[in-house]
Protein backbone atom coordinates (compact mmCIF):
# COMPACT_ATOMS: atom_id res chain seq x y z
CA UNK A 1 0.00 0.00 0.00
CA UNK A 2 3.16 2.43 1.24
CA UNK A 3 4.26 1.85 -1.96
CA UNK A 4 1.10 2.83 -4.14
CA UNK A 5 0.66 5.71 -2.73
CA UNK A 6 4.67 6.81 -3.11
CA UNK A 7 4.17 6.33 -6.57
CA UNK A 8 2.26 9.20 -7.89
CA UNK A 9 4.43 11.90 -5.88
CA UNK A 10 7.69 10.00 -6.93
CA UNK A 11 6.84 9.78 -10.38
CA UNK A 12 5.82 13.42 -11.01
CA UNK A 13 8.84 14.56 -9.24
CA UNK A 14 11.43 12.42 -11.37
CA UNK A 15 9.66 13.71 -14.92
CA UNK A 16 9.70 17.36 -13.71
CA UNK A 17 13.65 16.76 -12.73
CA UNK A 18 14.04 15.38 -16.23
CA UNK A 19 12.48 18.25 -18.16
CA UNK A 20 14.71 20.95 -17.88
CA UNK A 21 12.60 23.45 -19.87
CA UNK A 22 9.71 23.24 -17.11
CA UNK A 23 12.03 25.64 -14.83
CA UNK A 24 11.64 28.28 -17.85
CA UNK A 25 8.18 27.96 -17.73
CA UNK A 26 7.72 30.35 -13.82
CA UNK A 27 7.00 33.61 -13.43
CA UNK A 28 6.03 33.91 -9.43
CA UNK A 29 8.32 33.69 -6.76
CA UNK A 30 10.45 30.32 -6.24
CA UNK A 31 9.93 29.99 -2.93
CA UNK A 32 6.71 30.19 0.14
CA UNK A 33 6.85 30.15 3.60
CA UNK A 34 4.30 30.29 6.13
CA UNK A 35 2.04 29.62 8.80
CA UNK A 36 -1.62 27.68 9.27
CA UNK A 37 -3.96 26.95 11.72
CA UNK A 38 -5.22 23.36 11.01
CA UNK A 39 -8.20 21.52 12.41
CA UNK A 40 -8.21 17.34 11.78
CA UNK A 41 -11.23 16.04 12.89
CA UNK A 42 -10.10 12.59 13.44
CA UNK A 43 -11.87 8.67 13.12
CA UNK A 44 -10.57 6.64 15.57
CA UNK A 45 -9.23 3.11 15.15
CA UNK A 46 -11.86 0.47 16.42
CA UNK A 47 -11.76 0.18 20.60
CA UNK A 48 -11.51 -2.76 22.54
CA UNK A 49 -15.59 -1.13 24.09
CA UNK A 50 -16.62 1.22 20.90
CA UNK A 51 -19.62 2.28 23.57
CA UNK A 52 -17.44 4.17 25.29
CA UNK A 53 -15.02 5.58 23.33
CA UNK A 54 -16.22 8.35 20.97
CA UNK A 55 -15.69 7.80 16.89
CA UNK A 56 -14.64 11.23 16.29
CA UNK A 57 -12.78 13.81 18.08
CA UNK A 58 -11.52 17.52 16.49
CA UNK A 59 -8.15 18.22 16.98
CA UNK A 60 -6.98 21.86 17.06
CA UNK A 61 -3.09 23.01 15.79
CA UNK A 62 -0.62 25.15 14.42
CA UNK A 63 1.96 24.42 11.86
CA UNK A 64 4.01 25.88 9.14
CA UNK A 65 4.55 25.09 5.62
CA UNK A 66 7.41 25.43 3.03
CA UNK A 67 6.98 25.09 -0.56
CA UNK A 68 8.87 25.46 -3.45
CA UNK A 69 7.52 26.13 -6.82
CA UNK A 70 8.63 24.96 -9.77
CA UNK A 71 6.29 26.22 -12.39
CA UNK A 72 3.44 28.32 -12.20
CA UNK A 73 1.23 25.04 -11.96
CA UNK A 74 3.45 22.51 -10.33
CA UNK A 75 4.92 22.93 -6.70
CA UNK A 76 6.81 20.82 -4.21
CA UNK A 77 6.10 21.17 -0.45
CA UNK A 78 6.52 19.98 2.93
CA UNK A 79 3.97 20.99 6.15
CA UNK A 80 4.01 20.35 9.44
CA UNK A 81 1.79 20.48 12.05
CA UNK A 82 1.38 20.07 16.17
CA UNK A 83 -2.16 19.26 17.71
CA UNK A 84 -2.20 19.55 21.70
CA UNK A 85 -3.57 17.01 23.76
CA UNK A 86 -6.92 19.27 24.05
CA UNK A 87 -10.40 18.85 22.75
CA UNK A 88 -13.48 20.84 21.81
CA UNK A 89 -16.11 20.68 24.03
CA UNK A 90 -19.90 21.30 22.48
CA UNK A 91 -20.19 24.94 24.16
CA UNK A 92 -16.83 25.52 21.88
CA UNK A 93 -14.11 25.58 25.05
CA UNK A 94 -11.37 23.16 25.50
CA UNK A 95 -10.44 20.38 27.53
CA UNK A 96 -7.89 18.40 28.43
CA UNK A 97 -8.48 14.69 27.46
CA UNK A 98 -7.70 12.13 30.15
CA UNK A 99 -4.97 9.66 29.75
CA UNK A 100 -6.78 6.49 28.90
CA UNK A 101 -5.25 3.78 26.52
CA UNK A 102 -8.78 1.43 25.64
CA UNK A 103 -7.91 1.21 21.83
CA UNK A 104 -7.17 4.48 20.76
CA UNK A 105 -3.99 6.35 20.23
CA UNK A 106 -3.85 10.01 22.08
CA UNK A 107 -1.88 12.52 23.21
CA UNK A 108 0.13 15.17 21.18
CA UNK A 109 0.10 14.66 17.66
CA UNK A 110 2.76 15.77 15.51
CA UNK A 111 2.24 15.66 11.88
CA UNK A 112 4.20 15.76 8.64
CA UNK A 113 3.03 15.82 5.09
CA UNK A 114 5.73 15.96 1.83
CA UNK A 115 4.50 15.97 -1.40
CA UNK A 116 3.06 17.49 -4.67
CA UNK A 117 0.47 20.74 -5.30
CA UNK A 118 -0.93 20.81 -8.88
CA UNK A 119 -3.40 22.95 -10.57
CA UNK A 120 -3.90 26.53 -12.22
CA UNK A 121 -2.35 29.76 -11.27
CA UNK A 122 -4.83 32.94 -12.08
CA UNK A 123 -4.09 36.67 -11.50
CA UNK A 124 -5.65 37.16 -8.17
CA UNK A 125 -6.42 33.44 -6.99
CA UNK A 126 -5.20 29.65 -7.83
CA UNK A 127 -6.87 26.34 -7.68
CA UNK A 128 -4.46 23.29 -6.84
CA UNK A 129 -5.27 19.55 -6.12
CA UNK A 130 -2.59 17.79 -3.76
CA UNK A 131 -1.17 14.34 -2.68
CA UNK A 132 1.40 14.23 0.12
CA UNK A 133 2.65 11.20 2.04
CA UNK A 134 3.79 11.38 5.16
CA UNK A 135 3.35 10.71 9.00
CA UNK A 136 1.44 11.34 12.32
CA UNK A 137 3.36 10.91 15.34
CA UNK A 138 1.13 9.95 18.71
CA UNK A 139 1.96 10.37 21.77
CA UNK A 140 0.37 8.39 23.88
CA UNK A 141 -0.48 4.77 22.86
CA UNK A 142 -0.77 1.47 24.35
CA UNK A 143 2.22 -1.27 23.84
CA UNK A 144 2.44 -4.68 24.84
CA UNK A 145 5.46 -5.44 26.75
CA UNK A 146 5.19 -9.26 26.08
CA UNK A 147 3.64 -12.23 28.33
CA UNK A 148 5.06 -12.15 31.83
CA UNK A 149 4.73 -15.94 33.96
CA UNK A 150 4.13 -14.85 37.63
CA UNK A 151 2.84 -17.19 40.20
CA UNK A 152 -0.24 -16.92 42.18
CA UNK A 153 -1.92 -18.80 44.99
CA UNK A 154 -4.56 -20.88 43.84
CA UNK A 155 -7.17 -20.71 46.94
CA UNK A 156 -9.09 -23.59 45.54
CA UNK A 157 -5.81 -25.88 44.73
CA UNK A 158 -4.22 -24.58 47.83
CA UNK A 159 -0.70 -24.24 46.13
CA UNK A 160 0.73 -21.75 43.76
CA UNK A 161 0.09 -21.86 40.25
CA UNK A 162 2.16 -20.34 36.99
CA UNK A 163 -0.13 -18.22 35.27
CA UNK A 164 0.85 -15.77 32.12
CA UNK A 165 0.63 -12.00 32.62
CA UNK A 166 0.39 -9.54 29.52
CA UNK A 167 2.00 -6.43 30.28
CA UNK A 168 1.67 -3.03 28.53
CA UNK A 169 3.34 0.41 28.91
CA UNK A 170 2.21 3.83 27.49
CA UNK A 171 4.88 4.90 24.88
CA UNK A 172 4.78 7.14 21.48
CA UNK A 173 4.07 5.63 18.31
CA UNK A 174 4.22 6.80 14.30
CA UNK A 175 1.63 6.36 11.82
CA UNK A 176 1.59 6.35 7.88
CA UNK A 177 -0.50 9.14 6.80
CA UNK A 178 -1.17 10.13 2.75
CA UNK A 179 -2.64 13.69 2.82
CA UNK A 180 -5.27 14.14 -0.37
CA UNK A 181 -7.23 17.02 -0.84
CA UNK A 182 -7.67 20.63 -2.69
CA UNK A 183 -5.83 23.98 -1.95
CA UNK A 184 -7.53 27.33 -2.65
CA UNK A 185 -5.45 30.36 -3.00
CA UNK A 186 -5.74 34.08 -2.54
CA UNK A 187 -2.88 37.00 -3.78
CA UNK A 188 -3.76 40.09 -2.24
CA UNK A 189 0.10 41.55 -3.58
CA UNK A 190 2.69 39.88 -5.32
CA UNK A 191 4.29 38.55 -2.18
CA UNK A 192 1.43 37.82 0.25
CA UNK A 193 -0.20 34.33 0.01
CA UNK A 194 -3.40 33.33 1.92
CA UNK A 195 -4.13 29.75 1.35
CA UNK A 196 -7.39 27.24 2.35
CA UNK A 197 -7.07 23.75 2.27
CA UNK A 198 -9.71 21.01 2.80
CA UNK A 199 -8.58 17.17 2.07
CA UNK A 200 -8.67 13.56 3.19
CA UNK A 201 -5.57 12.79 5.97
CA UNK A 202 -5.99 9.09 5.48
CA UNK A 203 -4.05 7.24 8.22
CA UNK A 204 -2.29 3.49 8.44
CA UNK A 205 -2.42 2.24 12.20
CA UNK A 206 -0.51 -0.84 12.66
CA UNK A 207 -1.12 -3.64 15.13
CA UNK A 208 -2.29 -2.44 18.50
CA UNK A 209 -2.23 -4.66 21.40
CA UNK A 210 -4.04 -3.91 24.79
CA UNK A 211 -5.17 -5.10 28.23
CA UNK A 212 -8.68 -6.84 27.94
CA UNK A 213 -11.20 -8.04 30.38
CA UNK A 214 -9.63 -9.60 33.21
CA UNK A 215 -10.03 -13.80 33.51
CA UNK A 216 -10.02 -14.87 36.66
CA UNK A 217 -9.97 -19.16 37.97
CA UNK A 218 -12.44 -19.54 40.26
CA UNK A 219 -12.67 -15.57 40.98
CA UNK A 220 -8.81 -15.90 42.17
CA UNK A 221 -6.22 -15.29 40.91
CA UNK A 222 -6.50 -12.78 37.66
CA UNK A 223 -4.80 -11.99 34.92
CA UNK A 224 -4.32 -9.64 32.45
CA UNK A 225 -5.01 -10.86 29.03
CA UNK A 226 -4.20 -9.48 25.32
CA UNK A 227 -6.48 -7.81 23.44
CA UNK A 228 -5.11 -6.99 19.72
CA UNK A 229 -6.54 -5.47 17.07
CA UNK A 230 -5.45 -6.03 13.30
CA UNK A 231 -4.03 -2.95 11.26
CA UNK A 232 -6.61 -0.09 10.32
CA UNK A 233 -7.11 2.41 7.90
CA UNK A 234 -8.82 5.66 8.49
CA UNK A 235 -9.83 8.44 6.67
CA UNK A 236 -10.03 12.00 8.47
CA UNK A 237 -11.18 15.66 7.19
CA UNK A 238 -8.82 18.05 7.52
CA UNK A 239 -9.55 21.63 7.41
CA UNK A 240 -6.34 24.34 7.58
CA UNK A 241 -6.10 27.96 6.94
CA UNK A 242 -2.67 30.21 6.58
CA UNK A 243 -0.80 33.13 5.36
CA UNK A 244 2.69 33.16 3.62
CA UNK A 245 5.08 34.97 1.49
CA UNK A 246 7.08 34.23 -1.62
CA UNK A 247 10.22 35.16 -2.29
């Protein structure tokens, strides 16, 4: 799949490095850099208890963007972005999420996306189309630490009894993302850039491996058991708003 989706960018890239006329072809500034405020409301992976664990949650960040263009219709660019570990709440405030780790990876999210922008450059405005792979980086997500054997008194056996333990630890984990999605720009002057993006953030989680139900013998002892969950993909709106300049 990783490799499917490198394709398109990779391709593109080698022709335009290939045609040397296409750098002729530019008459705005070579470079952009700027700033965004970016909103991914995200679909979680499936949950160990789906019940009660909501689907969706909005993330708020900030993140800047560098892109270079080579013609007036075809730029390279790399963005990244950071996303708090805050929520909206339905009166519009924020809150903290607590640290919980049934199924679904949380915490700070940091987010890169390198790729291709394509489309048609106008006077005052531009319309672009764009495919950029990349990654999100989570902070907070469960990982299985392996079985454990620990022993246990058996009440009912009256001895003690070797019984497997999985344990898990909260650690950071990185995703495969593939960012797809349409740009709209605005030139109020030949150097000032305001730019709207709306897209698809389609993200690869792996394996994940967590603490189910507990099974107990005869109500004592108990043990923690594995739940795991198969590798995911989920798609994920993505709105994000900036300014920039070209030089």
């Amino acid at each position: 799949m990783k490799q499917s989706i490198l394709c398109g960018p990779v391709a593109v890239l080698a022709t335009l490095l290939l045609t040397g006329s296409v750098f002729a072809q530019t008459n705005v500034s070579r470079f952009e850099i700027g700033g965004q405020f970016s909103l991914l409301y995200r679909t979680k992976p499936t949950a160990q208890d789906d019940q009660f664990v909501s689907g969706h949650v909005a993330y708020p960040g900030v993140g800047a963007r560098f892109t270079y263009n080579l013609t007036n219709e075809i730029a390279l660019e790399g963005e990244g972005n950071y996303f708090p570990d805050r929520d909206f709440r339905e009166d519009g405030s924020f809150f903290t999420r607590p640290d919980d780790n049934r199924g679904v990876p949380s915490g700070h999210i940091l987010q890169g996306q390198f790729g291709v922008k394509a489309g048609k450059r106008f006077k005052k405005f531009g319309l672009f189309g764009k495919l950029r792979p990349g990654f999100l980086r989570f902070s907070k997500v469960s990982q299985f630490g392996g079985f454990q054997t620990r022993l246990f008194f058996h009440p009912s056996l009256g001895r003690l009894v070797e019984l497997p333990n999985a344990e898990f630890h909260t650690g950071k984990e990185t995703y495969f993302s593939t960012d797809v999605g349409g740009v709209v720009e605005f030139y109020p002057s030949r150097r000032i850039v305001t730019r709207f993006d709306v897209g698809d953030t389609i993200i690869r989680y792996g394996v994940y491996r967590e603490a189910a139900a507990l099974v107990c013998a005869l109500s004592f002892p108990c043990t923690t058991q594995l739940f795991e969950r198969p590798p995911e993909t989920r798609h994920n709106l993505q709105f994000s708003a900036g300014v920039g300049i070209r030089f």
